[in-house]
Protein backbone atom coordinates (compact mmCIF):
# COMPACT_ATOMS: atom_id res chain seq x y z
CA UNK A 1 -35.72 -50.50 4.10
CA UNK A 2 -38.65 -52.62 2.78
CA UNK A 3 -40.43 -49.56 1.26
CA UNK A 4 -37.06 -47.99 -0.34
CA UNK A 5 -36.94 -51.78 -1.78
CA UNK A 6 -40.37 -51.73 -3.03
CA UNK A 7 -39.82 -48.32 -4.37
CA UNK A 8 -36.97 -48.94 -6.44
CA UNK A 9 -38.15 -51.78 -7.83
CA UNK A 10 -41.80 -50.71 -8.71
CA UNK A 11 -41.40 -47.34 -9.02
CA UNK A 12 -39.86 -44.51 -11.48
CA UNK A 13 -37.17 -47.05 -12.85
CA UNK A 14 -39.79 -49.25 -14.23
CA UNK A 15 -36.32 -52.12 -14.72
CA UNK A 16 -34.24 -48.96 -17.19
CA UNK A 17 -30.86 -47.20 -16.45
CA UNK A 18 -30.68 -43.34 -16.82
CA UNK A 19 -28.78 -42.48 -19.84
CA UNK A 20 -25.01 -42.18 -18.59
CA UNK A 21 -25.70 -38.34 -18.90
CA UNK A 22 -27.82 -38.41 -16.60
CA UNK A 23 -25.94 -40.47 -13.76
CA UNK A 24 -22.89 -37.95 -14.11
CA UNK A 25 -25.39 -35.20 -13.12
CA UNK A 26 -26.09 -37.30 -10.27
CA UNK A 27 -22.68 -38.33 -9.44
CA UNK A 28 -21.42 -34.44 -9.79
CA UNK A 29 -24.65 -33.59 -7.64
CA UNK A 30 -23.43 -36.04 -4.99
CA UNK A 31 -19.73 -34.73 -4.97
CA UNK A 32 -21.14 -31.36 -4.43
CA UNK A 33 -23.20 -32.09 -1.62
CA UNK A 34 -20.30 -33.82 0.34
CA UNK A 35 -18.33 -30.86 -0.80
CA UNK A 36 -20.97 -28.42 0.63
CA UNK A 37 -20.92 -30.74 4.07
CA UNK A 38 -17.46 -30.12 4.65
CA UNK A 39 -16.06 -26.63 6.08
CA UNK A 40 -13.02 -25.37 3.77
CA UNK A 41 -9.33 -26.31 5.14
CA UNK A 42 -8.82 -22.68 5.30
CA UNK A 43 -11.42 -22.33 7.78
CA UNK A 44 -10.26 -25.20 9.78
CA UNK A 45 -6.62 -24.62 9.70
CA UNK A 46 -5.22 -21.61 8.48
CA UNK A 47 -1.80 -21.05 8.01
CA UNK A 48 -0.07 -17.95 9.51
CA UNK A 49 -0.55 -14.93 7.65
CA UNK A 50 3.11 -12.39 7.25
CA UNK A 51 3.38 -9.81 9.39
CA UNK A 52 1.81 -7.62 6.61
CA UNK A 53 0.26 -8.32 3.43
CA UNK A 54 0.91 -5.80 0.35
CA UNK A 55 -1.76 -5.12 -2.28
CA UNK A 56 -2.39 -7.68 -4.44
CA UNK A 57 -1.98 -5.34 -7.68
CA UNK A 58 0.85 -3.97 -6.09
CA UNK A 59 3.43 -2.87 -8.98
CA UNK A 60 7.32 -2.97 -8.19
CA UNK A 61 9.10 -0.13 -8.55
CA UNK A 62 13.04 -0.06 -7.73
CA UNK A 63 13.89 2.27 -4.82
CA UNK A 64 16.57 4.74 -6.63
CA UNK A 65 19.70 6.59 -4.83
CA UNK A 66 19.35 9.67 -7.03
CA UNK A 67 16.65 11.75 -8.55
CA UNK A 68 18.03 10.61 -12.34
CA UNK A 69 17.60 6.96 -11.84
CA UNK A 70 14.14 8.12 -10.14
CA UNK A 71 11.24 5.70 -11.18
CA UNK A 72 7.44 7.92 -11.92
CA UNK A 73 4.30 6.76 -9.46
CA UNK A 74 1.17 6.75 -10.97
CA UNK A 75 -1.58 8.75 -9.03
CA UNK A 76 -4.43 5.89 -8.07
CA UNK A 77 -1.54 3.12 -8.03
CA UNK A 78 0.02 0.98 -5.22
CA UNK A 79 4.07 -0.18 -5.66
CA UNK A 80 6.14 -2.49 -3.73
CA UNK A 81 9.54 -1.33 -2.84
CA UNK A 82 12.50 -1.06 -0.07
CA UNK A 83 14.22 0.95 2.42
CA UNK A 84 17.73 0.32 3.12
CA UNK A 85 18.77 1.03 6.63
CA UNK A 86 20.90 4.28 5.22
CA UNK A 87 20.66 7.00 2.58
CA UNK A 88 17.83 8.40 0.94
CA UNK A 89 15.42 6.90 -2.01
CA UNK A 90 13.75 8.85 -4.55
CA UNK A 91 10.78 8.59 -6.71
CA UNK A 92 9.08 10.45 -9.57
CA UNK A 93 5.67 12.45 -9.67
CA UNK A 94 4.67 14.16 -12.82
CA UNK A 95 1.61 16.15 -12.04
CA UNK A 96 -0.28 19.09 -13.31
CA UNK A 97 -0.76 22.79 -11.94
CA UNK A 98 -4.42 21.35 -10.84
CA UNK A 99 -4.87 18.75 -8.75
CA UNK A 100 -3.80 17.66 -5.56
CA UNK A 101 -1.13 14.81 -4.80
CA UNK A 102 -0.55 12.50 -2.16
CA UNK A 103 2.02 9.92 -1.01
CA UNK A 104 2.26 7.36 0.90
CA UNK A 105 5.26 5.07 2.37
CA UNK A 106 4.57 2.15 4.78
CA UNK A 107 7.49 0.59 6.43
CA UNK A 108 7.32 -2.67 7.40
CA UNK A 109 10.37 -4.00 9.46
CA UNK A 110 11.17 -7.88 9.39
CA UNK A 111 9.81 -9.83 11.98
CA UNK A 112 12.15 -9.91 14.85
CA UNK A 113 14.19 -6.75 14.14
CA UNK A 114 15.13 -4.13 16.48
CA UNK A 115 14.26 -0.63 17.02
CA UNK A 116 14.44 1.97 18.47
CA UNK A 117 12.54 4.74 19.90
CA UNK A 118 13.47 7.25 17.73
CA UNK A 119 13.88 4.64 14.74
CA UNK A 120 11.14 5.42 12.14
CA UNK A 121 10.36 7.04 8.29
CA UNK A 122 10.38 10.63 6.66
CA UNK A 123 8.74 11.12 3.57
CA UNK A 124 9.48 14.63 2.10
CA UNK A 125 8.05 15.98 -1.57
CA UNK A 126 10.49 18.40 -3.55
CA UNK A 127 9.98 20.53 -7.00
CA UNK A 128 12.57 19.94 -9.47
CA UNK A 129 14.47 22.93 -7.85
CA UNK A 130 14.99 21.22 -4.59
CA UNK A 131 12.33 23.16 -2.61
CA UNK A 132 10.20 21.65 -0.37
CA UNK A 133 6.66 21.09 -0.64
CA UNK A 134 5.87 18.79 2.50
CA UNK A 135 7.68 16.54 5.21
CA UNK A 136 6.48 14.00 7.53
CA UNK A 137 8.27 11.62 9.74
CA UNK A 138 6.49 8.84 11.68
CA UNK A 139 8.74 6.87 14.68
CA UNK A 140 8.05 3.86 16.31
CA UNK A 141 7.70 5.96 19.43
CA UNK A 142 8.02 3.75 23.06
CA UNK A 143 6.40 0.71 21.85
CA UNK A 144 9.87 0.02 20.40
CA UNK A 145 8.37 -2.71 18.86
CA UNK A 146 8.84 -3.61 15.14
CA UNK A 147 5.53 -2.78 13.26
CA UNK A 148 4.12 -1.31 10.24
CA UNK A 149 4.18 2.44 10.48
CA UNK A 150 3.33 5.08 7.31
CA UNK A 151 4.59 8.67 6.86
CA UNK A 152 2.77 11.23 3.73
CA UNK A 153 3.79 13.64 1.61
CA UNK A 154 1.69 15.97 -0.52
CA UNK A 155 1.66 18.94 -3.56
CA UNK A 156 -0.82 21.18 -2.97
CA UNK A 157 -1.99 23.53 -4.84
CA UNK A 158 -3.04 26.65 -3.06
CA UNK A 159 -3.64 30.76 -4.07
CA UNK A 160 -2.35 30.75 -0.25
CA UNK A 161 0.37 28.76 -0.54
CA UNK A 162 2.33 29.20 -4.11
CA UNK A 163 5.00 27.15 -3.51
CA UNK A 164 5.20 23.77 -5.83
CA UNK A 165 1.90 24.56 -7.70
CA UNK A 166 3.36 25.13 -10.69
CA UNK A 167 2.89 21.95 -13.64
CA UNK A 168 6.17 19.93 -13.80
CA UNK A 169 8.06 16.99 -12.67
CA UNK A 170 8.59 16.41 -8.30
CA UNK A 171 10.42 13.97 -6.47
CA UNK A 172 9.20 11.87 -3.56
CA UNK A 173 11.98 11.11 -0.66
CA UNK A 174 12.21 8.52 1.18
CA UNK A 175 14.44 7.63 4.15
CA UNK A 176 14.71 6.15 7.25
CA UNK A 177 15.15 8.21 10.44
CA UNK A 178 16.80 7.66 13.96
CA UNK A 179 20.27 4.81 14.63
CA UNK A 180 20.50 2.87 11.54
CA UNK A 181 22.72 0.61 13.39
CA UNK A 182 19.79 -0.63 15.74
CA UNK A 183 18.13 -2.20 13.05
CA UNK A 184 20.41 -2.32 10.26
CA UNK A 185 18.05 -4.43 7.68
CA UNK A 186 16.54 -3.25 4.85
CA UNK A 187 12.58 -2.74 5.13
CA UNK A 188 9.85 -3.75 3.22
CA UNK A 189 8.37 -0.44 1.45
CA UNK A 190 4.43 0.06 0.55
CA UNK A 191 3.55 3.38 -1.84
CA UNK A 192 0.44 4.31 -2.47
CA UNK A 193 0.10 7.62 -5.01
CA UNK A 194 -3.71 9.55 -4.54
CA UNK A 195 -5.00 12.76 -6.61
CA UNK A 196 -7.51 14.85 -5.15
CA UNK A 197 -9.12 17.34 -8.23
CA UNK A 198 -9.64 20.86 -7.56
CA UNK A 199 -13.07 22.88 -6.26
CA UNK A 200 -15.49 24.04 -8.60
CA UNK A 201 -15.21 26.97 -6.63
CA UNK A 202 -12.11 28.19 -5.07
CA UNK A 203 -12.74 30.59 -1.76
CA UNK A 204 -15.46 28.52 -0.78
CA UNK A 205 -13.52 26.75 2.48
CA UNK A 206 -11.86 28.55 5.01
CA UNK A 207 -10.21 27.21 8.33
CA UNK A 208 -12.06 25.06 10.48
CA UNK A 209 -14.57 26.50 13.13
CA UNK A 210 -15.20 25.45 16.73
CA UNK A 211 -16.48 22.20 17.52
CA UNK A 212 -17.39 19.50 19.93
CA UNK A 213 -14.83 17.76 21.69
CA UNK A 214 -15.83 16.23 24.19
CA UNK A 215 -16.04 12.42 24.04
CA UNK A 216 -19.53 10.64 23.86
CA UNK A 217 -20.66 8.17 26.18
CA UNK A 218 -18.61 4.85 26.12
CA UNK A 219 -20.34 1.83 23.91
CA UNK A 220 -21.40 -1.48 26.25
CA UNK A 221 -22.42 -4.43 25.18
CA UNK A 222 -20.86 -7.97 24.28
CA UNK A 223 -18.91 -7.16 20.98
CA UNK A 224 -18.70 -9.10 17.70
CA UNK A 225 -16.10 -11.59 17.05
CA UNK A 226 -14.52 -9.42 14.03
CA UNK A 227 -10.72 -10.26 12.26
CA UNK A 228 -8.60 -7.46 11.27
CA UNK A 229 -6.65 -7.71 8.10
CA UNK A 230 -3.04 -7.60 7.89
CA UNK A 231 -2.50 -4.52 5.83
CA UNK A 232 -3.95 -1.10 4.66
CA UNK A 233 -5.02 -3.25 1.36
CA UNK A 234 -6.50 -6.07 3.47
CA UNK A 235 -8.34 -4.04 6.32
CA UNK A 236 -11.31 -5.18 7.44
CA UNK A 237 -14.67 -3.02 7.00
CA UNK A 238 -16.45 -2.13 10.32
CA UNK A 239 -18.77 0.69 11.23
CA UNK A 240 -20.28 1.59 14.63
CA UNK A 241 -20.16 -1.06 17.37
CA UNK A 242 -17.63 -3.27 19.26
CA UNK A 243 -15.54 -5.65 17.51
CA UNK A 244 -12.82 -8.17 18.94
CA UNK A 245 -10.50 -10.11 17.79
CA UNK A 246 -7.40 -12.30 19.42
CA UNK A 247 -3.88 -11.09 19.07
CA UNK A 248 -0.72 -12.49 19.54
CA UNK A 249 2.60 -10.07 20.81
CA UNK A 250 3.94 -8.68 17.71
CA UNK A 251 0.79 -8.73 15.05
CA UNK A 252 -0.53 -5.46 13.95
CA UNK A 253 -4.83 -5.38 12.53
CA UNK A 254 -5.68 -3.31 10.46
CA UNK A 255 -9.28 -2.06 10.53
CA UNK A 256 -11.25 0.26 8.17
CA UNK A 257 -14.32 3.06 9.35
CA UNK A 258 -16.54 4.55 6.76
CA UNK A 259 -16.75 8.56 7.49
CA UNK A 260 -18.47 10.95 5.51
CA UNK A 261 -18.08 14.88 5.48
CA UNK A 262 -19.22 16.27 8.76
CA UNK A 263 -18.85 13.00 10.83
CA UNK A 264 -16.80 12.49 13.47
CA UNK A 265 -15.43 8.95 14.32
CA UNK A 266 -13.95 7.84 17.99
CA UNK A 267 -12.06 4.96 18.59
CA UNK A 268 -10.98 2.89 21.63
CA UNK A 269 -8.99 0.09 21.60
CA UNK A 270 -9.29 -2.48 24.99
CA UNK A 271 -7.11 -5.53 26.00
CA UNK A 272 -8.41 -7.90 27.80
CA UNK A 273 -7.13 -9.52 31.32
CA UNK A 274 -4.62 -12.32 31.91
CA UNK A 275 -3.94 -14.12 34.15
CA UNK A 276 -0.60 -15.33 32.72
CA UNK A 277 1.63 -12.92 34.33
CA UNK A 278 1.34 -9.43 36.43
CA UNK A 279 4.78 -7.23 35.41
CA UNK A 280 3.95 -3.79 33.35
CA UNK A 281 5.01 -3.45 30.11
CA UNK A 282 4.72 -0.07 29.08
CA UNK A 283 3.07 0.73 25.69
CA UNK A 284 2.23 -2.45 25.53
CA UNK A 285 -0.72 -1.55 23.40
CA UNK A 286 -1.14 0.88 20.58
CA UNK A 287 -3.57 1.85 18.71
CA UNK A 288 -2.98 4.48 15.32
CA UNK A 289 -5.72 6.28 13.30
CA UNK A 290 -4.83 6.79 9.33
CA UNK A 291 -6.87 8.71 6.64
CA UNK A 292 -8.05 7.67 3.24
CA UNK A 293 -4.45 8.13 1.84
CA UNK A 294 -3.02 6.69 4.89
CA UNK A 295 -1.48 10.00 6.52
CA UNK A 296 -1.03 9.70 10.34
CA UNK A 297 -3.52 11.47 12.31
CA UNK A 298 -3.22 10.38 15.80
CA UNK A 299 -2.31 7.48 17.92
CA UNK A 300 -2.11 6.55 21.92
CA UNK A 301 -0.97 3.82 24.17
CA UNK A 302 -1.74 1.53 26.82
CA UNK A 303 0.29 -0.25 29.69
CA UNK A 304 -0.20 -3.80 30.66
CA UNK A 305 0.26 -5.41 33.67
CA UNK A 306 -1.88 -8.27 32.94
CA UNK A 307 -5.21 -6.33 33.89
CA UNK A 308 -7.73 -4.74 31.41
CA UNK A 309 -6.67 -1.90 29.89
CA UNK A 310 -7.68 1.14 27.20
CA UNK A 311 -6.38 3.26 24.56
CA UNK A 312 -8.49 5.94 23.88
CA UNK A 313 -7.86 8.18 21.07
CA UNK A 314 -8.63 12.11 21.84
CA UNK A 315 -11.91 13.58 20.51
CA UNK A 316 -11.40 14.55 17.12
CA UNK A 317 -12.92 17.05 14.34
CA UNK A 318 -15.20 16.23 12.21
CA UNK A 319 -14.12 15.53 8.49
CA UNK A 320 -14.03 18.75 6.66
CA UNK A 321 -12.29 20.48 3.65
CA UNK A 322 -10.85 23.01 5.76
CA UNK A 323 -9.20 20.98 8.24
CA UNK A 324 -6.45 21.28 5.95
CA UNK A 325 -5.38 25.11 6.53
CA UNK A 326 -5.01 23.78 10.56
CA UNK A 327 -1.87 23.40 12.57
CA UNK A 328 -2.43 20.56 14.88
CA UNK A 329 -1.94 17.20 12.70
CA UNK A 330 -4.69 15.61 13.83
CA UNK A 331 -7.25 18.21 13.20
CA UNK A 332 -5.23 18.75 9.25
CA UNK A 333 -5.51 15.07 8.92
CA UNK A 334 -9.11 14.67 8.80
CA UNK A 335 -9.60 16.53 5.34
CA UNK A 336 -11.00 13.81 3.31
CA UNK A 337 -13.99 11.74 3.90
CA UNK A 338 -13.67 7.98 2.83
CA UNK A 339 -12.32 5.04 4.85
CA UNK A 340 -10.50 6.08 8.23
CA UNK A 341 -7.82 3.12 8.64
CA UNK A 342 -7.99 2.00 12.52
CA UNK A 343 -4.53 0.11 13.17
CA UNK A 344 -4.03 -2.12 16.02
CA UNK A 345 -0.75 -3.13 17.59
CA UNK A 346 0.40 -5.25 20.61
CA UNK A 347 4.07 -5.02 21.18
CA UNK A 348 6.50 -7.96 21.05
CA UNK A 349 7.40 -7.15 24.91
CA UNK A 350 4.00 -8.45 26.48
CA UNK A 351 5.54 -11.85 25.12
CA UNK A 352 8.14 -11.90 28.17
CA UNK A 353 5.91 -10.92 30.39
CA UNK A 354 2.45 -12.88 29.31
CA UNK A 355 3.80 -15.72 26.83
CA UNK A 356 3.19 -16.00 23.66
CA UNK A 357 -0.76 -16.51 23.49
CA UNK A 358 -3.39 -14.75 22.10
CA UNK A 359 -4.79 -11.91 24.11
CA UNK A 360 -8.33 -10.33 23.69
CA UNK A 361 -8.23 -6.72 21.29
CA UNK A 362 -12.10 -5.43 21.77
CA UNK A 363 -12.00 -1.98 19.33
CA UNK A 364 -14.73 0.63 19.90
CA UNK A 365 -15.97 2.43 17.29
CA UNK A 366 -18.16 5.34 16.88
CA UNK A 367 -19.36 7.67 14.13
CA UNK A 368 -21.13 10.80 15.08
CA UNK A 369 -22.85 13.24 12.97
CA UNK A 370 -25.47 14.39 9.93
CA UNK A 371 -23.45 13.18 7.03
CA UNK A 372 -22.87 16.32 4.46
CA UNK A 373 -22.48 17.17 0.87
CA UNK A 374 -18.72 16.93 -0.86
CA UNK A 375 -16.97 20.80 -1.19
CA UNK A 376 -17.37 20.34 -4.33
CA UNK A 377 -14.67 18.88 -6.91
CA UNK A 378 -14.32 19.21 -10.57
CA UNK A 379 -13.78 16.26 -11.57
CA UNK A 380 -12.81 12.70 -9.91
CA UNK A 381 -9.86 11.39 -7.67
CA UNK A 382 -7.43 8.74 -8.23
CA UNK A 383 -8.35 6.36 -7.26
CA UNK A 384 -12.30 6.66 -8.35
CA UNK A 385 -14.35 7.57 -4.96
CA UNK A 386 -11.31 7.46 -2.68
CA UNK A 387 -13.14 10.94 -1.04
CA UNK A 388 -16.38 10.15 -1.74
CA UNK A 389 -19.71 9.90 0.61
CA UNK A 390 -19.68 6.94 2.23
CA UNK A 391 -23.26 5.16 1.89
CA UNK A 392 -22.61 1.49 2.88
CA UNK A 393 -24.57 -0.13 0.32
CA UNK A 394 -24.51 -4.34 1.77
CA UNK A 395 -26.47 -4.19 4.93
CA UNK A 396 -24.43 -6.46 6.61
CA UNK A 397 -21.77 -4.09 6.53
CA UNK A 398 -24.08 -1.68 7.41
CA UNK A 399 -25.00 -3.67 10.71
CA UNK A 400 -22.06 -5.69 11.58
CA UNK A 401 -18.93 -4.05 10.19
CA UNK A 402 -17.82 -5.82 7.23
CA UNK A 403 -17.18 -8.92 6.09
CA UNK A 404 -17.22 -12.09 8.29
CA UNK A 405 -13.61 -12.31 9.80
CA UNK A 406 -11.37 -15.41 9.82
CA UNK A 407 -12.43 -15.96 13.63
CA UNK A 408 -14.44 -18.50 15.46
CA UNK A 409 -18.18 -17.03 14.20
CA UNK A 410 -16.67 -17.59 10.69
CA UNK A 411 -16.14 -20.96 11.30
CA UNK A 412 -19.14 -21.54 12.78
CA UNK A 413 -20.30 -19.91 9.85
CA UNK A 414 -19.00 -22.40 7.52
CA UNK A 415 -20.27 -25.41 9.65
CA UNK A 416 -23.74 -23.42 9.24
CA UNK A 417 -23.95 -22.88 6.06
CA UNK A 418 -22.23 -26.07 4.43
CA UNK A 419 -24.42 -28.03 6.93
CA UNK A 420 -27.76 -26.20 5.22
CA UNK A 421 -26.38 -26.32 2.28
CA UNK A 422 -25.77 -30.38 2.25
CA UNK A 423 -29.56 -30.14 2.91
CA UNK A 424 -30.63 -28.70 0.10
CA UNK A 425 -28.17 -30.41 -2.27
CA UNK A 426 -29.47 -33.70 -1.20
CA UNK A 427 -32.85 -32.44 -2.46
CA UNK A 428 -31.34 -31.98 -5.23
CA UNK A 429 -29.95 -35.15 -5.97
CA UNK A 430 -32.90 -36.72 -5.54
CA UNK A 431 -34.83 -34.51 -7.83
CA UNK A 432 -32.23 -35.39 -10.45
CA UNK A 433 -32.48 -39.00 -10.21
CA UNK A 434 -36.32 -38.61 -10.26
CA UNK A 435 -36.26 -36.72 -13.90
CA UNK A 436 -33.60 -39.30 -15.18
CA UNK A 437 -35.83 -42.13 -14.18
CA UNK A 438 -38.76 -40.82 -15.80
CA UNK A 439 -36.64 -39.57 -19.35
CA UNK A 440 -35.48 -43.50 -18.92
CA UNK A 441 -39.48 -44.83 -18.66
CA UNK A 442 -40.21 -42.60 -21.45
C-alpha cells in the first residue's frame, strides 16, 4: 500500500485533477468493467420460454370462413393466424404460370389440451375452379401428446402435370382433421409462403435413381451440450456430430441441418436413463424431419420405460431435384437443398410415469455425400437462398453446430468471457487514468 501511496502522490498527478471529462471516461470505464464481470440475468435465470415461439416478423393475417373474405400470402413471408376446432379457413395466393409455390401451416395446440390420435391438420391448395392442386394432412399419431405439427401444400408447375399451372388467383385450405370435440380449442396457426423459380432448362431432371440406403455406422463420442429453439423460426443451427440438450415432458426442440444437393443427412434422436420410475410409455419419444419449407418428410418413435432408448429415422435419399416426381413422401420430400428442420418431442405422458424433470435428448446427426451443383434455376426463390448450397461460412458453426445454446456451456461461457473480459477492462481503466493525469500535468 506504501508504494500505491508513494505513487499517487509523486507520480503522474503531480497535485492536479483530470478535467471532469476525463473522470467520466473513467467512471463509465469502471461501470463497464463491473458490467463485463457479471454474467447476464438471462443467463443466470431464464424465464420459461412458450411452448412455441412464432417469427419475430411474423405478419397477422385473419383466418377467413370463405374464399371471398380470403386474405393474399406473400411468397417469402411468415403470418400468424388460427384454427378453430371446426370448419375450414381459407387464404389467398396470387401467383404466376412460372414459378413454384409452397405452403406451410404449423399447428400449435395450447399447452395442456387434448388429442387425439387421429386429431391433426390438412392443408389442401385449389385453383379458382375448385380443383385440386395438392393435399397433405399431418396427425399427432400415438404420441397423443399436444405438440407443434406442420402440414404443406404446393402449385406446381409441370409439362407432366397441367393441372393448376395456369397464371391466376388459388386458395390455400386450412382445417383441422380427426374429433373436434377432443380438443375443442382453437389453435395457434404459423404460415409460411416459399417460391421456387423455374429451370433454365426444362427436361433436364427425371425421377430419382437407385441409391444407398443403408445406414452408416453409428456416431460415439461424448456430445455437445447444444439448446434447441422453440420454433421453425428459432431452430438452432447444428451440422455433423452429437448434440444434447435437457427436456422436460411436453417441450418440443427444434433443430436445423445444413444439406446441400447430393447429401444425405441421418438423424437419431436418444433419451437418456432414469431412474425415476420403470412403467413404459409408449411413444414416449418422437422425433420429425421437415424440409426447407417445412413439409413433413418422415418421423419415428421411441418407448420409455425409464431405460435408454432411440429413434432412428430410416435411411433416406439424397437431396435431389427429382425426388419430386417420387411416390413415397419421404423420398418426394427431400427436393430442395437448404436447412433440414430436425424436431424433437417428448410426450406429456413420461410426466406420470418419470415426474416432471428434465430428461437427457442426445440428437445424432450425420451428413453424407460430395455436395453438388443447383439444377439450375432462372432466377431466385422467395425467400433469397431458401434452396441454395449450403457453405457454412462461421467456423464455429462449421465445427460445433451453431450458435452457443442457452445450456450449462453457455453459462459457463458467460462466466468465461465476462471474467476475461473484466481483465482487460481494468487495463483499460488504468490506461485512461494514466492519459488524464498526464493531459492534467501538461
Amino acid at each position: 500500500m506504501g508504494r500505491r501511496t508513494a505513487w499517487w502522490r509523486a507520480g503522474a498527478w503531480r497535485g492536479r485533477r483530470p478535467s471532469a471529462r476525463a473522470r467520466g471516461a473513467v467512471v463509465a470505464a469502471a461501470l463497464l468493467c463491473t458490467t463485463a464481470a457479471l454474467p447476464s440475468p438471462l443467463a443466470l435465470a431464464a424465464p420459461t420460454p412458450d411452448p412455441y415461439t412464432f417469427a419475430t416478423d411474423a405478419r397477422s393475417v385473419s383466418a377467413a370462413t370463405t374464399t371471398a373474405d380470403a386474405e393474399p400470402l406473400t411468397l417469402g413471408e411468415t403470418y400468424k393466424s388460427s384454427l378453430p376446432s371446426s370448419g375450414k379457413t381459407y387464404y389467398r395466393l396470387d401467383l404466376d404460370a412460372a414459378a413454384n409455390a409452397y405452403v406451410s401451416a404449423t399447428a400449435v395446440p395450447s399447452p395442456g389440451s387434448t388429442v387425439s390420435a387421429s386429431d391433426g391438420i390438412r392443408v389442401t391448395v385449389q385453383d379458382a375452379d375448385s380443383r385440386l392442386c395438392s393435399h397433405d394432412s399431418e396427425i399427432f399419431g400415438s404420441v397423443r401428446s399436444p405438440r407443434p405439427i406442420a402440414a404443406w401444400g404446393w402449385r406446381e408447375v409441370s409439362s407432366t402435370r397441367p393441372r393448376c399451372e395456369k397464371a391466376g388467383t388459388y386458395y390455400v385450405v386450412v382445417e383441422r382433421t380427426g374429433t373436434a370435440a377432443s380438443a375443442p380449442d382453437t389453435w395457434d396457426l404459423e404460415l409460411f409462403a416459399a417460391s421456387e423459380p423455374p429451370l433454365t432448362r426444362t427436361g433436364t431432371t427425371g425421377t430419382p435413381g437407385a441409391w444407398d440406403s443403408a445406414s452408416p455406422a453409428p456416431l460415439t463420442g461424448k456430445a455437445v451440450w447444444r439448446a434447441g429453439g422453440a420454433g421453425f423460426a428459432t431452430a438452432t443451427s447444428v451440422g455433423q456430430g452429437s448434440w444434447r440438450h435437457d427436456v422436460t415432458p411436453g417441450r418440443t426442440l427444434f433443430y436445423k441441418v445444413p444439406v446441400s444437393w447430393g447429401q444425405q443427412l441421418y438423424a437419431t434422436a436418444e433419451l437418456g436413463s432414469s431412474s425415476a420410475g420403470s412403467r413404459l410409455t409408449p411413444s414416449a419419444l418422437n422425433l420429425s424431419l421437415y424440409n426447407p419449407v417445412r413439409g413433413f418428410v418422415d418421423d419415428a418413435n421411441a418407448s420409455y420405460d425409464g431405460s435408454q432408448k432411440s429413434a432412428d429415422l430410416d435411411p433416406l435419399p439424397p437431396v435431389a431435384y427429382g425426388n419430386r416426381f417420387a411416390g413415397a413422401d419421404r423420398v418426394s420430400g427431400m427436393r430442395f437443398a437448404g436447412s433440414y428442420y430436425l424436431v424433437v418431442h417428448l410426450s406429456t405422458a413420461v410426466a406420470e410415469r418419470f415426474g416432471d424433470g428434465p430428461l437427457t435428448v442426445t440428437l445424432r446427426v450425420q451428413v453424407q455425400g460430395t455436395a453438388q451443383a443447383e439444377p439450375g434455376y432462372a432466377g431466385q426463390p422467395k425467400p433469397a437462398g431458401i434452396f441454395g448450397r449450403i457453405t457454412p461460412s462461421d467456423p464455429v458453426t462449421s465445427a460445433r453446430g451453431g450458435a452457443a445454446g442457452a445450456g450449462g456451456d453457455a453459462l459457463m461461457e458467460a462466466l468465461a468471457v465476462g471474467g476475461l473480459g473484466a481483465g482487460t477492462l481494468l487495463l483499460v481503466v488504468l490506461g485512461v487514468w494514466t492519459v488524464a493525469a498526464r493531459r492534467g500535468a501538461r
